[in-house]
N, C-alpha and C. Protein backbone atom coordinates (compact mmCIF):
# COMPACT_ATOMS: atom_id res chain seq x y z
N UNK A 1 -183.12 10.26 -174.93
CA UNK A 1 -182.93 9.21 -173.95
C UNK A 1 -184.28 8.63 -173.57
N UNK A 2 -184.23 7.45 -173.27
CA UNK A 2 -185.72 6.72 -172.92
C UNK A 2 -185.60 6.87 -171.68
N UNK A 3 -187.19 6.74 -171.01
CA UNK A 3 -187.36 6.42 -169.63
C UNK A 3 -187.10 5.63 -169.11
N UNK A 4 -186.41 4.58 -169.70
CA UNK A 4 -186.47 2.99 -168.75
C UNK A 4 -184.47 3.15 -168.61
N UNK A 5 -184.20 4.13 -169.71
CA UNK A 5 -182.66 4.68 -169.61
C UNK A 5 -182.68 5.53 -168.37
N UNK A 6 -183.22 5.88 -168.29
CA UNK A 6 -183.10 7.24 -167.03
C UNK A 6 -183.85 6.72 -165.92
N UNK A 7 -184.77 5.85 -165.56
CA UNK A 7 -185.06 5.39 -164.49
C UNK A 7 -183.77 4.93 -164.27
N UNK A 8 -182.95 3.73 -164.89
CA UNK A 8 -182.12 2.88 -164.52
C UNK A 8 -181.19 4.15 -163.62
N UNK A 9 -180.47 4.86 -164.43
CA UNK A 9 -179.42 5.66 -164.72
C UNK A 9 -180.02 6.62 -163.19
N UNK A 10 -181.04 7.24 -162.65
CA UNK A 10 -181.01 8.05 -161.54
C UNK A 10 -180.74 7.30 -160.34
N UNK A 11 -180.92 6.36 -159.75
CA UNK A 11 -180.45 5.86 -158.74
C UNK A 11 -178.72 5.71 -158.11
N UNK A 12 -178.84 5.84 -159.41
CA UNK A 12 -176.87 6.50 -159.14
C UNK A 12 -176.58 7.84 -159.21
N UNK A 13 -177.51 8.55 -159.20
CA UNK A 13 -176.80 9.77 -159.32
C UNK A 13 -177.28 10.80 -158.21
N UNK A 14 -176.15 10.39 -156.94
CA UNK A 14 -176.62 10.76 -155.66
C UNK A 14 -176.82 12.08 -155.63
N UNK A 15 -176.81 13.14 -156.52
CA UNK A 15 -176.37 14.79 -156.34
C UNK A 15 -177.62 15.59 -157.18
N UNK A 16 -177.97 14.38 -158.12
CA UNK A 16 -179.37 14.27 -159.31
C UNK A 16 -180.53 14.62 -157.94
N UNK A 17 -181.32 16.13 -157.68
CA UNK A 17 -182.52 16.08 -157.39
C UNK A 17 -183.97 15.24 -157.79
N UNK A 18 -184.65 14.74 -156.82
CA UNK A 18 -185.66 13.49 -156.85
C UNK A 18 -186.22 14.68 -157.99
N UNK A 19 -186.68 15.96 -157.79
CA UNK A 19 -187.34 16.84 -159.09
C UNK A 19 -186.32 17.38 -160.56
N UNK A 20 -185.70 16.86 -160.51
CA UNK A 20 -184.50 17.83 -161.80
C UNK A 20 -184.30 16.81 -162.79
N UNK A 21 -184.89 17.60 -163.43
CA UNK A 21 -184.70 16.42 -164.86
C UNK A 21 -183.28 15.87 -165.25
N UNK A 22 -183.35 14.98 -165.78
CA UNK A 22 -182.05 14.27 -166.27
C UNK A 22 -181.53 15.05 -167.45
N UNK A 23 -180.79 16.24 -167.67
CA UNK A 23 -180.66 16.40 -169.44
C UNK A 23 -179.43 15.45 -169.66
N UNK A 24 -179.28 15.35 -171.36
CA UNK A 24 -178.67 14.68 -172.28
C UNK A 24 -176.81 14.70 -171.58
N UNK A 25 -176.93 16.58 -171.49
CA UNK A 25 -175.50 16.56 -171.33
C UNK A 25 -174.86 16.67 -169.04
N UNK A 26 -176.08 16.43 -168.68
CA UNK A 26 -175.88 16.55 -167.58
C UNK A 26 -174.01 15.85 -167.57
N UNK A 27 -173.28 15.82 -166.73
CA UNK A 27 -171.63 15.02 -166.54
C UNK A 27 -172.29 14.15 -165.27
N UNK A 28 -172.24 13.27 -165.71
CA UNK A 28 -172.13 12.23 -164.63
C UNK A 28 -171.40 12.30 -163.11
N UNK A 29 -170.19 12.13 -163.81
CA UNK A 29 -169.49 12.16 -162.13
C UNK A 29 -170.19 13.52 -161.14
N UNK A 30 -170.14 15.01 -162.29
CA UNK A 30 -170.97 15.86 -161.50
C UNK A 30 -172.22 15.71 -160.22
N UNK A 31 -172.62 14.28 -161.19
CA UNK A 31 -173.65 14.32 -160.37
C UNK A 31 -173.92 13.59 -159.20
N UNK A 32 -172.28 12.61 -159.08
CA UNK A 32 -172.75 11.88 -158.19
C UNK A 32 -171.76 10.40 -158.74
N UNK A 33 -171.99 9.79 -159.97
CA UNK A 33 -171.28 8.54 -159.84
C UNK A 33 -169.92 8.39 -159.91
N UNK A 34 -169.49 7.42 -159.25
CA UNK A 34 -168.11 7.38 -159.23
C UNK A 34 -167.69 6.02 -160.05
N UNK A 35 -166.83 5.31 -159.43
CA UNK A 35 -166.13 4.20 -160.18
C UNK A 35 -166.98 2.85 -160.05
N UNK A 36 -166.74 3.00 -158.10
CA UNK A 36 -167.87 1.91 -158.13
C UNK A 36 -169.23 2.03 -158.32
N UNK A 37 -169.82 2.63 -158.11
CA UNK A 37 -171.31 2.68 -158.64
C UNK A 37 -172.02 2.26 -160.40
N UNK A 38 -170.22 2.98 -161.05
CA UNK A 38 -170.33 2.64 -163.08
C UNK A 38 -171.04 1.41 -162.49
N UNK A 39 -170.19 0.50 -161.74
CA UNK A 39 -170.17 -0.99 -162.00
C UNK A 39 -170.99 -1.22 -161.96
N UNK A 40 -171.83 -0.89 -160.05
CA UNK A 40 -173.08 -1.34 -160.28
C UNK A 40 -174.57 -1.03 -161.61
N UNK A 41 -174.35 -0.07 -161.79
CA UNK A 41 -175.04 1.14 -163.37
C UNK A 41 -174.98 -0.11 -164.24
N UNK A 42 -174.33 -0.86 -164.56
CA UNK A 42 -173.54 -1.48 -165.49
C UNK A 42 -174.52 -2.98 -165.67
N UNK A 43 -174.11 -3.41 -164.05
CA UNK A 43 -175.26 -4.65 -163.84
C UNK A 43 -176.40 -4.04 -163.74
N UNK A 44 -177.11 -2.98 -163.73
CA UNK A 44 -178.47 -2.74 -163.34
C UNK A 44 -178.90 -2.21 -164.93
N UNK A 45 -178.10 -1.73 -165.88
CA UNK A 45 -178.34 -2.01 -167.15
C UNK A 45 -178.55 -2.89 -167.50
N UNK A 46 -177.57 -4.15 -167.59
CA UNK A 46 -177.94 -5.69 -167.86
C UNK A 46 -179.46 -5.75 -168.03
N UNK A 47 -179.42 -5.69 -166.41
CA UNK A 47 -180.73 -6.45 -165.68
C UNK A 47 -181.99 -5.58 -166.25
N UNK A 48 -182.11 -4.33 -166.66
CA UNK A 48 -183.53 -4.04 -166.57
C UNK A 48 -183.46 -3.40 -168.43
N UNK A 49 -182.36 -3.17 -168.70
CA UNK A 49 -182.64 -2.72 -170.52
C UNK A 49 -182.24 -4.68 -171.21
N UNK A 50 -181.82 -5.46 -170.44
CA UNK A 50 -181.57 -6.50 -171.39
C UNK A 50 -180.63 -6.68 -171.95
N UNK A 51 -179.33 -5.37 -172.08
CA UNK A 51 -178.37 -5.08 -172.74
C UNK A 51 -177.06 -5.51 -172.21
N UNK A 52 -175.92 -6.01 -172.66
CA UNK A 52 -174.20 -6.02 -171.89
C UNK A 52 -173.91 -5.18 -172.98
N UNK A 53 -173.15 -4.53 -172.09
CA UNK A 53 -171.97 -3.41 -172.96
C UNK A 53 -170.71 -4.11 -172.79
N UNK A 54 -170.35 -4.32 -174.33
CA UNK A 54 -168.64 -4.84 -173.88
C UNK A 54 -168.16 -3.98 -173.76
N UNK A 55 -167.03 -5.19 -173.13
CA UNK A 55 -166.20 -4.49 -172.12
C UNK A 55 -164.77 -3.45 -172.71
N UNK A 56 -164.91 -3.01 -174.13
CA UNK A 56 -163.92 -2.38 -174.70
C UNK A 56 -165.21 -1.01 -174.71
N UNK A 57 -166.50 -0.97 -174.52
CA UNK A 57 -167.10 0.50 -174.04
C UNK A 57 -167.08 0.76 -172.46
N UNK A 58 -166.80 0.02 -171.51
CA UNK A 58 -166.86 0.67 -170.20
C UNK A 58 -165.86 1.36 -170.43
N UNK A 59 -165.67 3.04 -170.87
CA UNK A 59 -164.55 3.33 -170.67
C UNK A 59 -164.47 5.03 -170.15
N UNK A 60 -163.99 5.73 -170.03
CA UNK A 60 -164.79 6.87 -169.08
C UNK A 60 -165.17 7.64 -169.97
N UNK A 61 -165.02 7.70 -171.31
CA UNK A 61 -165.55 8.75 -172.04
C UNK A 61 -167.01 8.39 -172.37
N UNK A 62 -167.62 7.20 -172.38
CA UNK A 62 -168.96 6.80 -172.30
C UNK A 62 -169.80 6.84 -171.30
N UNK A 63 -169.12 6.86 -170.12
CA UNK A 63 -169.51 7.23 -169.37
C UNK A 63 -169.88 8.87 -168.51
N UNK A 64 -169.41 9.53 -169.26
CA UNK A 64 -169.10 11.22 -169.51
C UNK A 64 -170.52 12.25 -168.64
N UNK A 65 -171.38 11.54 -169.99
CA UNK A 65 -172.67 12.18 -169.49
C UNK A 65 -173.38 11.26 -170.27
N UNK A 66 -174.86 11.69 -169.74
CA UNK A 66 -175.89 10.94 -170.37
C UNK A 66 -176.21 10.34 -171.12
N UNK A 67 -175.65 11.62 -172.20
CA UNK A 67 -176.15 10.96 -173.65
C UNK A 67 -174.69 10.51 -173.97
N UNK A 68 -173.59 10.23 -173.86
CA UNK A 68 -172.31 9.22 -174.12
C UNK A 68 -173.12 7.73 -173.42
N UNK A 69 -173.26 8.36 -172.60
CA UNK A 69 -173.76 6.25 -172.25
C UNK A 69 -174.65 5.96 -172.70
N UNK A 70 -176.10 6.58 -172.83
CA UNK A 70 -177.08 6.60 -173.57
C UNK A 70 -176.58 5.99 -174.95
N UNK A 71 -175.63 6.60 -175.95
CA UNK A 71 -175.19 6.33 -177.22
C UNK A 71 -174.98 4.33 -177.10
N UNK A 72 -173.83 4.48 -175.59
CA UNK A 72 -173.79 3.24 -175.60
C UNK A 72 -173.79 2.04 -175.71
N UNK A 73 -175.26 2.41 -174.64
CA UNK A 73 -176.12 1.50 -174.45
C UNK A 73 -177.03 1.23 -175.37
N UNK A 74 -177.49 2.13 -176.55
CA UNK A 74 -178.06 1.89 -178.24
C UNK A 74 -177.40 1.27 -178.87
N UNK A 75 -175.95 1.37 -178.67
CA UNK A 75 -174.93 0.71 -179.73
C UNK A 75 -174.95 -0.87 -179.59
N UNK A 76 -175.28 -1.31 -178.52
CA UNK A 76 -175.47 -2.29 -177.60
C UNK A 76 -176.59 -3.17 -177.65
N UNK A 77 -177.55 -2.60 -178.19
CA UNK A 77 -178.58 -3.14 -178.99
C UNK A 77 -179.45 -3.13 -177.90
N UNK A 78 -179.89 -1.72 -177.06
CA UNK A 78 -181.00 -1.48 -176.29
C UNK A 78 -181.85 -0.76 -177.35
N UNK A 79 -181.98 -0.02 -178.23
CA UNK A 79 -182.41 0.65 -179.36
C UNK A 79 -183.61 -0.05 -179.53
N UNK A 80 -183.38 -2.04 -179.97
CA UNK A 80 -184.60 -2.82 -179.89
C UNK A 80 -185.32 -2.85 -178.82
N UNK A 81 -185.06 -2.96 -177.85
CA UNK A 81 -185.84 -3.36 -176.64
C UNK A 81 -186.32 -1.94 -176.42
N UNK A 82 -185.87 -0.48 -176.00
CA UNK A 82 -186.62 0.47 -175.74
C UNK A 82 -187.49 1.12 -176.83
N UNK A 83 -187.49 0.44 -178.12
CA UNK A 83 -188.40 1.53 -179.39
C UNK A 83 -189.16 0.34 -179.92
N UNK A 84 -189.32 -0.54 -179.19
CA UNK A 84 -190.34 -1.71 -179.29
C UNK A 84 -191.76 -1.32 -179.60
């Protein structure tokens, strides 16, 4: 996972310690996001990887854990913009 993935991605994850690393398989909801927050996650992806995920991947299994959205959001064509 990149840093500019996991900066985005911790601000939602109210339960995520400011010190505890992000791992791959952390579960999301575990940590904190819920339904509405995906959304906002979603626009704050847009906005800072460059990326839209269509809308046949917002779906909860991508959203799972880390590295499911992580996969994502590569599939999505953040891959260019973060290995620039």
């Amino acid at each position: 996972m990149d840093k500019a993935f996991t900066d985005t991605l911790r601000p939602h994850l109210r339960y995520l310690q400011p010190d505890q690393p992000l791992q791959p398989a952390d579960r999301l909801r575990d940590l904190g996001l819920n339904s509405m927050q995906a959304i906002d996650l979603v626009f704050d992806i847009e906005d800072n990887l460059g990326v839209q995920l269509p809308d046949d991947q917002l779906t909860d299994a991508n959203f799972e854990t880390a590295a499911t959205l992580w996969a994502a959001v590569q599939a999505a064509g953040a891959d260019e913009l973060v290995n620039r």
